[in-house]
N, C-alpha and C. Protein backbone atom coordinates (compact mmCIF):
# COMPACT_ATOMS: atom_id res chain seq x y z
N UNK A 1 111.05 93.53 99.61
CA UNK A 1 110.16 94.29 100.48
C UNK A 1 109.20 93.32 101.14
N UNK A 2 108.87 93.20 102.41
CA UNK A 2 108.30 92.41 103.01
C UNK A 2 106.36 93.24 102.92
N UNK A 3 105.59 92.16 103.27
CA UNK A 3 104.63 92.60 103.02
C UNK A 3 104.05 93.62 104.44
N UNK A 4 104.71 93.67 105.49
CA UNK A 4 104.23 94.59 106.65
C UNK A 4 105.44 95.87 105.83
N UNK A 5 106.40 95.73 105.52
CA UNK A 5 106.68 97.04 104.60
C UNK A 5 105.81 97.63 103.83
N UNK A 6 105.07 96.94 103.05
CA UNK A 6 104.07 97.28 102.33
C UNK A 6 102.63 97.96 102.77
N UNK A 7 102.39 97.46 104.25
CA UNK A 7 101.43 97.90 104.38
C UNK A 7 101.28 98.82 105.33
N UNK A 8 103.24 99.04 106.04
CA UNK A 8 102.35 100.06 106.56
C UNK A 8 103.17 101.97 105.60
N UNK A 9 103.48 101.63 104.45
CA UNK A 9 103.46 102.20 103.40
C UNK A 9 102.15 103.04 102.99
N UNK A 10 101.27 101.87 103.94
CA UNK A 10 99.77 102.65 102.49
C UNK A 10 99.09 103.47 103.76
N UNK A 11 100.05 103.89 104.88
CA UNK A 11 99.53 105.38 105.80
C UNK A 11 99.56 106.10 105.13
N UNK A 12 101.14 106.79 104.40
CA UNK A 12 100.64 107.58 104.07
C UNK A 12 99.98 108.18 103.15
N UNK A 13 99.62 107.07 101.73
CA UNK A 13 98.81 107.13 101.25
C UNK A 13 97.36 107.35 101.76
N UNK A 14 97.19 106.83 102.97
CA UNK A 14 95.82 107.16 102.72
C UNK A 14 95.39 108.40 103.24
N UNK A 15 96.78 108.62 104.04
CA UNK A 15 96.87 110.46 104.73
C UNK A 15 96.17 111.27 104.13
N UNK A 16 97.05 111.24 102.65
CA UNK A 16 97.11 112.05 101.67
C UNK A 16 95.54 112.19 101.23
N UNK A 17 94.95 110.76 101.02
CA UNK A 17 93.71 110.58 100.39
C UNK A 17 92.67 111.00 101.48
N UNK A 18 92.76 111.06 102.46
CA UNK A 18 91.94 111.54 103.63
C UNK A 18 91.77 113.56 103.65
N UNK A 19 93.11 113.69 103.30
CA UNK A 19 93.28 115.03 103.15
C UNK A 19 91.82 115.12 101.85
N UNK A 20 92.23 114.61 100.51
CA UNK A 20 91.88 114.74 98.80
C UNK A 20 90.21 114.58 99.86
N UNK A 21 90.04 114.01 100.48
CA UNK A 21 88.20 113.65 100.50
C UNK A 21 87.88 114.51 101.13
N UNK A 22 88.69 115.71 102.10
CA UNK A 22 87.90 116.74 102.93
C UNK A 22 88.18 118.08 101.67
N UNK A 23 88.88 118.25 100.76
CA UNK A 23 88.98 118.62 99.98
C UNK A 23 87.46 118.62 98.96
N UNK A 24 87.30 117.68 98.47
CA UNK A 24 85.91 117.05 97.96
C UNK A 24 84.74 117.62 98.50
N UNK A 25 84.74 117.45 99.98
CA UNK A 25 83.94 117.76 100.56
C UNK A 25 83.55 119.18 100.61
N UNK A 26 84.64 119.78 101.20
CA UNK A 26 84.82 121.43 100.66
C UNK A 26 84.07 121.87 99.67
N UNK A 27 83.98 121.07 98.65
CA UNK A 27 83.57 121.78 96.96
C UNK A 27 82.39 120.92 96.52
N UNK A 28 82.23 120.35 97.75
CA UNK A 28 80.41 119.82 97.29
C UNK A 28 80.81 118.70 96.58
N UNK A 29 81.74 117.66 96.10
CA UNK A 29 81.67 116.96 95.50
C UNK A 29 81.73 116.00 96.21
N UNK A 30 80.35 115.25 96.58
CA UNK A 30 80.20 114.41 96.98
C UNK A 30 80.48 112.75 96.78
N UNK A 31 80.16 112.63 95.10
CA UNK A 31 80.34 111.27 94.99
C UNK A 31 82.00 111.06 94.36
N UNK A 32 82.66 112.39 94.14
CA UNK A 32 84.23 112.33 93.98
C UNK A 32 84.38 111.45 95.91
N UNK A 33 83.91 112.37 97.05
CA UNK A 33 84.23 111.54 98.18
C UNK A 33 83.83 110.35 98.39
N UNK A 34 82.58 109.84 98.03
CA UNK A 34 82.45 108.20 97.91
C UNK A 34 83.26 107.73 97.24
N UNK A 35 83.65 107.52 96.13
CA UNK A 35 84.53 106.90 95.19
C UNK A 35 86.02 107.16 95.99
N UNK A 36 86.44 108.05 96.40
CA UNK A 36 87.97 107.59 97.00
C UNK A 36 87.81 107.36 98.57
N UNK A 37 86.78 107.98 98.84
CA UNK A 37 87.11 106.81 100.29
C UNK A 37 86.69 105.28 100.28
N UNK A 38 86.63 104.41 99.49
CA UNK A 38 86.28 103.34 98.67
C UNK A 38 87.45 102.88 98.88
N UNK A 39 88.32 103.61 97.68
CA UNK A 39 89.99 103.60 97.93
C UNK A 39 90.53 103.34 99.07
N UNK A 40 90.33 104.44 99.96
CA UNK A 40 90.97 104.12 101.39
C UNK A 40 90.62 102.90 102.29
N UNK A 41 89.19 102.70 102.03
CA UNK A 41 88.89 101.44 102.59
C UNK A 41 89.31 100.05 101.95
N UNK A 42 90.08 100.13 100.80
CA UNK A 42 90.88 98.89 100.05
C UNK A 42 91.71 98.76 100.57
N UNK A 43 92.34 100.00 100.49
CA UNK A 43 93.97 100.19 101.04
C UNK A 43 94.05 99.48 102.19
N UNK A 44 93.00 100.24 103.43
CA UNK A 44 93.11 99.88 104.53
C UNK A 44 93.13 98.20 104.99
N UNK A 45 92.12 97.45 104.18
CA UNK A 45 92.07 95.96 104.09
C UNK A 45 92.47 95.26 103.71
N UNK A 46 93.12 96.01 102.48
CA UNK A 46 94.21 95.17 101.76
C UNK A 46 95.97 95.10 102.28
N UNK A 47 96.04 96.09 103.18
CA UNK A 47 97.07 96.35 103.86
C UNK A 47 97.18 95.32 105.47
N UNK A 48 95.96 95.40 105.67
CA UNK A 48 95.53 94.48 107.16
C UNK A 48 96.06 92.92 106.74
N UNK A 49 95.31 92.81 105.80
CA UNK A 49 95.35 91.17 105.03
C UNK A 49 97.46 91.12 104.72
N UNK A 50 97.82 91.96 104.53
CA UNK A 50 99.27 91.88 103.79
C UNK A 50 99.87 91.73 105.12
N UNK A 51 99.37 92.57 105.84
CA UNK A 51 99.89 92.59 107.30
C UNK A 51 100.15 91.29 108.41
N UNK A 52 98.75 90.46 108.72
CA UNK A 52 98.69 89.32 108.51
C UNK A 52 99.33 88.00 108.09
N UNK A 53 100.03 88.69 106.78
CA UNK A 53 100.46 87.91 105.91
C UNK A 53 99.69 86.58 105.29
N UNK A 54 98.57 87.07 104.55
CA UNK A 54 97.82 87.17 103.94
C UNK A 54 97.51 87.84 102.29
N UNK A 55 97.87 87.06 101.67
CA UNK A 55 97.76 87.70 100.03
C UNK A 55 96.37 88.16 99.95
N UNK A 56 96.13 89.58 99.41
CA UNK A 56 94.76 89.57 99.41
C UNK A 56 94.07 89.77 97.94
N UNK A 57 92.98 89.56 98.04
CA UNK A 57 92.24 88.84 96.91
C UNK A 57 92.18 90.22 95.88
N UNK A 58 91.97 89.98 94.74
CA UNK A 58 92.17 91.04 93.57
C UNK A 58 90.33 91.17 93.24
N UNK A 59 89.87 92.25 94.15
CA UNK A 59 88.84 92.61 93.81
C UNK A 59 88.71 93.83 94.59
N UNK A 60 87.01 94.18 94.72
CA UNK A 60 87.40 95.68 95.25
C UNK A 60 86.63 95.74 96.72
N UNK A 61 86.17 94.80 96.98
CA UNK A 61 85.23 94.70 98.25
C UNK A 61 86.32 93.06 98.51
N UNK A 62 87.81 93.26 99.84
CA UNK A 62 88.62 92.42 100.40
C UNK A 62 87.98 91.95 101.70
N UNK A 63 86.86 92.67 102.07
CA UNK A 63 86.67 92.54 104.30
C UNK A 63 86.40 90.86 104.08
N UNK A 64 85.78 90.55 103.23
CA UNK A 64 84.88 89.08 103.83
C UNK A 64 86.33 87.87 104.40
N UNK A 65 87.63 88.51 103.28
CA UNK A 65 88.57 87.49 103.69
C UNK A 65 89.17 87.48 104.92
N UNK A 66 88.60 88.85 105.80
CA UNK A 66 89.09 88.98 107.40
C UNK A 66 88.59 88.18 108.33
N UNK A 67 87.79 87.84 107.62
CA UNK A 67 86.63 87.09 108.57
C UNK A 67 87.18 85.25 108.23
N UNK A 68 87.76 85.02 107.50
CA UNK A 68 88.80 83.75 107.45
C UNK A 68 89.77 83.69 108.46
N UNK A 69 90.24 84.69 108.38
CA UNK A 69 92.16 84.91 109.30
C UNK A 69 91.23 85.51 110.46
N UNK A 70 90.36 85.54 111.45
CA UNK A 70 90.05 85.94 112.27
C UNK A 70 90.79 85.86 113.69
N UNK A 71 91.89 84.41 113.67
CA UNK A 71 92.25 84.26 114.76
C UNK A 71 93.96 85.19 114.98
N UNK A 72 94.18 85.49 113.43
CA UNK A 72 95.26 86.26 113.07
C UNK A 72 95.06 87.65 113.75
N UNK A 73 94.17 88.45 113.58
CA UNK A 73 93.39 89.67 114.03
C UNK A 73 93.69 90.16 115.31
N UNK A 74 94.61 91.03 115.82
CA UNK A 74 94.18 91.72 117.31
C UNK A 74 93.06 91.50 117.71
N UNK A 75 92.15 91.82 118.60
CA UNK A 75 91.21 91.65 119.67
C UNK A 75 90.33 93.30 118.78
N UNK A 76 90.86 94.51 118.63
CA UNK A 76 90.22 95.24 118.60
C UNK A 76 89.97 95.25 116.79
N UNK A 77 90.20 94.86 116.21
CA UNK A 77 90.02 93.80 114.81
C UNK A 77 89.17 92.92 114.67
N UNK A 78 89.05 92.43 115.85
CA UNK A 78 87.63 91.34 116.19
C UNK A 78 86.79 91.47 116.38
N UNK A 79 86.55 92.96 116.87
CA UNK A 79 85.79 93.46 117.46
C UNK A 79 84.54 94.43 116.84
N UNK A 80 85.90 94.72 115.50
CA UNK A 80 85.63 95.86 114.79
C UNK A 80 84.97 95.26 113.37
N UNK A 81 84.75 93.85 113.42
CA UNK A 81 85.05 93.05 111.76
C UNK A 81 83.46 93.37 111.16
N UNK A 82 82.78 93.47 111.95
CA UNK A 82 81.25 93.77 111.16
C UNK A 82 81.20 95.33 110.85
N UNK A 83 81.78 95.97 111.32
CA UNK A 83 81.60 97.54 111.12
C UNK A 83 83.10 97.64 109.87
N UNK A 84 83.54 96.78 109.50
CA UNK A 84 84.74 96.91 108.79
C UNK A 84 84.50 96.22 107.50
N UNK A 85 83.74 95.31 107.49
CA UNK A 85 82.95 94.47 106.60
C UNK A 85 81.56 95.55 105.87
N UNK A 86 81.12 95.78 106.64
CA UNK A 86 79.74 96.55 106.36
C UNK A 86 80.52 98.23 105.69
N UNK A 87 81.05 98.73 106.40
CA UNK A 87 81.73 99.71 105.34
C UNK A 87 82.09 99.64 103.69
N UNK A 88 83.14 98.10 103.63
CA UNK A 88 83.74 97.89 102.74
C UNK A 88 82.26 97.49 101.75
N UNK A 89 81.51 96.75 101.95
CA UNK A 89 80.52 96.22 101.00
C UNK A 89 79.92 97.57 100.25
N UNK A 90 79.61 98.35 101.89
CA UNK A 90 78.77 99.53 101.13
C UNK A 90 79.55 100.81 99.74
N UNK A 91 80.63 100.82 100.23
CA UNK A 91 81.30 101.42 99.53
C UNK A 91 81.97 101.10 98.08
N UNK A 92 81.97 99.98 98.45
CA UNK A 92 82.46 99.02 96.94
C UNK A 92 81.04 99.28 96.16
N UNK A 93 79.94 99.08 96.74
CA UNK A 93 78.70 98.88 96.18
C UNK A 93 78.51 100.11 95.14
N UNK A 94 78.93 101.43 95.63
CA UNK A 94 78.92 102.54 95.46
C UNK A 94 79.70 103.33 94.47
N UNK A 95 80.93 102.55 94.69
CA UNK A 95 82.54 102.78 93.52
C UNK A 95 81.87 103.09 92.20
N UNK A 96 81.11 102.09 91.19
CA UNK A 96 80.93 102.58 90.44
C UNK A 96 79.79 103.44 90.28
N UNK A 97 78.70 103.90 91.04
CA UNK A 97 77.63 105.16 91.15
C UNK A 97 78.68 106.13 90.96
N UNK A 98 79.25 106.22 91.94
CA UNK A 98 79.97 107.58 91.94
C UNK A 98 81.15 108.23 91.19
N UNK A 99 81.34 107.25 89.96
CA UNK A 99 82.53 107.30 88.85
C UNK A 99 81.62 107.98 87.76
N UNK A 100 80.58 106.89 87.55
CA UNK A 100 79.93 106.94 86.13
C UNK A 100 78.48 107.20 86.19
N UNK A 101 77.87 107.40 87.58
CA UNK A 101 76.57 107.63 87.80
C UNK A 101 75.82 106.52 87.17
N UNK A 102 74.57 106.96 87.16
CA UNK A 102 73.25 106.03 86.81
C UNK A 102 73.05 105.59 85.48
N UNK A 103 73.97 105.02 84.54
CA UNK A 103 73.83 105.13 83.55
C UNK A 103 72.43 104.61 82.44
N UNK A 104 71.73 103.74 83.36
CA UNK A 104 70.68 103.49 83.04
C UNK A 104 69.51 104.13 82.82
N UNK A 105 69.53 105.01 83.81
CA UNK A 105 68.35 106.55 83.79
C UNK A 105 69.32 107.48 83.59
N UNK A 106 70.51 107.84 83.33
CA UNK A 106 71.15 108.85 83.01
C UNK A 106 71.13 110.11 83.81
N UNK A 107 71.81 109.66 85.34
CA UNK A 107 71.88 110.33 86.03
C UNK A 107 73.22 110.86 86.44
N UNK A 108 73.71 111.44 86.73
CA UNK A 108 75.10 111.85 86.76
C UNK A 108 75.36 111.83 88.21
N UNK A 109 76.54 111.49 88.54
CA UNK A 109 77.31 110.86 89.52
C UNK A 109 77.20 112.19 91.18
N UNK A 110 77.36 113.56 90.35
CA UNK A 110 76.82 114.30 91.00
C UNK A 110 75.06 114.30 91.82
N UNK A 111 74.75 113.61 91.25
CA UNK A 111 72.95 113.73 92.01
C UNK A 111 72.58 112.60 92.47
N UNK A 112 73.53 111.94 93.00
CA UNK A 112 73.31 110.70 93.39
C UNK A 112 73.62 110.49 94.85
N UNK A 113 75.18 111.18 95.43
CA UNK A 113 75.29 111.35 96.95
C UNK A 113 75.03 112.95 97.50
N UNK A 114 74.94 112.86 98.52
CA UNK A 114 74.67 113.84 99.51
C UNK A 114 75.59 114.57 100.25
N UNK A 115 75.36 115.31 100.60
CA UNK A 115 76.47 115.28 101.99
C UNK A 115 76.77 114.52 103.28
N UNK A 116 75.65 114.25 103.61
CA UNK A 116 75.61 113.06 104.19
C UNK A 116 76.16 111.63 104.29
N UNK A 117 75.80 111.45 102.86
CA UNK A 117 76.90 110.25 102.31
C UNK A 117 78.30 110.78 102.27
N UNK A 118 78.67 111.60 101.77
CA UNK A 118 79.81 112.08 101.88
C UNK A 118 81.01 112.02 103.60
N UNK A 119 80.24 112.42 104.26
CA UNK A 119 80.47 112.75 105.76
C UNK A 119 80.73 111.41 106.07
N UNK A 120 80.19 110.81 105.99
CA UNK A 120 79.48 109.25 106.71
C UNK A 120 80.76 108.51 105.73
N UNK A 121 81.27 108.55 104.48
CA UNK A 121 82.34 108.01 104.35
C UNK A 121 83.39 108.41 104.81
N UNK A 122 84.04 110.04 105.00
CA UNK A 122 84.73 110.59 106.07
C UNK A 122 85.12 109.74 107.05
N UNK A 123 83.65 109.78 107.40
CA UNK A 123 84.05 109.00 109.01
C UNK A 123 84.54 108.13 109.25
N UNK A 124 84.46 106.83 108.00
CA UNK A 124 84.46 105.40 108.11
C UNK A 124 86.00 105.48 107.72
N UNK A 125 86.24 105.97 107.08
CA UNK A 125 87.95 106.45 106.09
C UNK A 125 88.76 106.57 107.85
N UNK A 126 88.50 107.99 108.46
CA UNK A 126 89.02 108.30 110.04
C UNK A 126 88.92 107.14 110.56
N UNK A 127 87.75 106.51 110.66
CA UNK A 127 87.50 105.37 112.08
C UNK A 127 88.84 104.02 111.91
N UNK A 128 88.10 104.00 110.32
CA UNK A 128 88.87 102.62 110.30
C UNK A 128 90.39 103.02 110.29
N UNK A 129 91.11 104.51 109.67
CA UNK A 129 92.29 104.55 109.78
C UNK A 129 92.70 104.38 111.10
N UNK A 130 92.67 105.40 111.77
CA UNK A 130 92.86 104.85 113.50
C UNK A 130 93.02 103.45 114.10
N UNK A 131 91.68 102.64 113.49
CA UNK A 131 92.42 101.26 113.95
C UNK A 131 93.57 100.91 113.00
N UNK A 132 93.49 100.89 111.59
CA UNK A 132 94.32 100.31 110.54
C UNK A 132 96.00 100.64 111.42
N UNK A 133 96.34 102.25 112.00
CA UNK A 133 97.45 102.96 112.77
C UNK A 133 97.85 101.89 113.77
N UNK A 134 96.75 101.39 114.24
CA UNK A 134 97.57 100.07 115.80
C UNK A 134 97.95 99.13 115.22
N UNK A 135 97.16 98.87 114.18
CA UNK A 135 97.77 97.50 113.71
C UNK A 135 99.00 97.17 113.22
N UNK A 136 99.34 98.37 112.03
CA UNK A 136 100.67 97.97 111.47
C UNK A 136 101.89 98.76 113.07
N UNK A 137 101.65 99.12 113.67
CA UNK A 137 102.50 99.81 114.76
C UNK A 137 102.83 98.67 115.49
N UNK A 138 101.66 97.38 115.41
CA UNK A 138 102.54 96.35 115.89
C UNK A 138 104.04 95.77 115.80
N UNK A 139 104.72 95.09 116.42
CA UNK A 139 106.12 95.07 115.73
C UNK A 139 105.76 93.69 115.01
């Protein structure tokens, strides 16, 4: 299996997972939607980087290595790398709030995002899929 097999494999995964987060959303569970659109934003970068052909790094926040292969990148990839970067940090940042909550003050994972936060990862999940869609459509 070649690695652009691979990545553009993880559409419809993240279809699916795009569906699971408006789902979430539906039922008020907010930091269930931070925590998997987290997911989608791995997928999405870790799929770009495979795409590339680019091994990508085994952690959970991948954007900074886009910014290496920059000359690899479409134009609208180039364009997009600080708003693609700044997603991924924030959300990685977040992965574990929204699993296991505050465990230090013992806050639960529920009282920690909003709807807002919720939405606002939505969006970033949509935005970046849309570009992630041109990229692997390349031949």
């Amino acid at each position: 299996m070649t690695s652009r097999k691979i990545s553009r494999d993880y559409v419809p995964k993240i279809e699916v997972r795009l569906e699971a987060l408006r789902l979430f959303l539906d039922r008020e569970r907010f930091d269930d939607v931070v925590r998997e659109a987290h997911e989608c934003i791995e997928l999405i970068v870790k799929g770009a980087l495979r795409f590339i052909g680019v091994d990508p790094p085994r952690r959970h926040d991948p954007a900074p290595i886009l910014r290496l292969h920059l000359e690899r990148l479409p134009p609208a990839w180039q364009a997009a790398l600080d708003d693609i970067e700044r997603v991924s940090e924030d959300l990685a940042q977040d992965r574990g709030l929204a699993f296991y909550g505050d465990e230090d003050d013992l806050v639960p994972p529920s009282e920690l995002f909003e709807r807002a936060d919720a939405e606002s990862a939505i969006a970033a999940v949509e935005r970046l899929l849309g570009l992630y869609r041109t990229l692997v459509a390349l031949p």
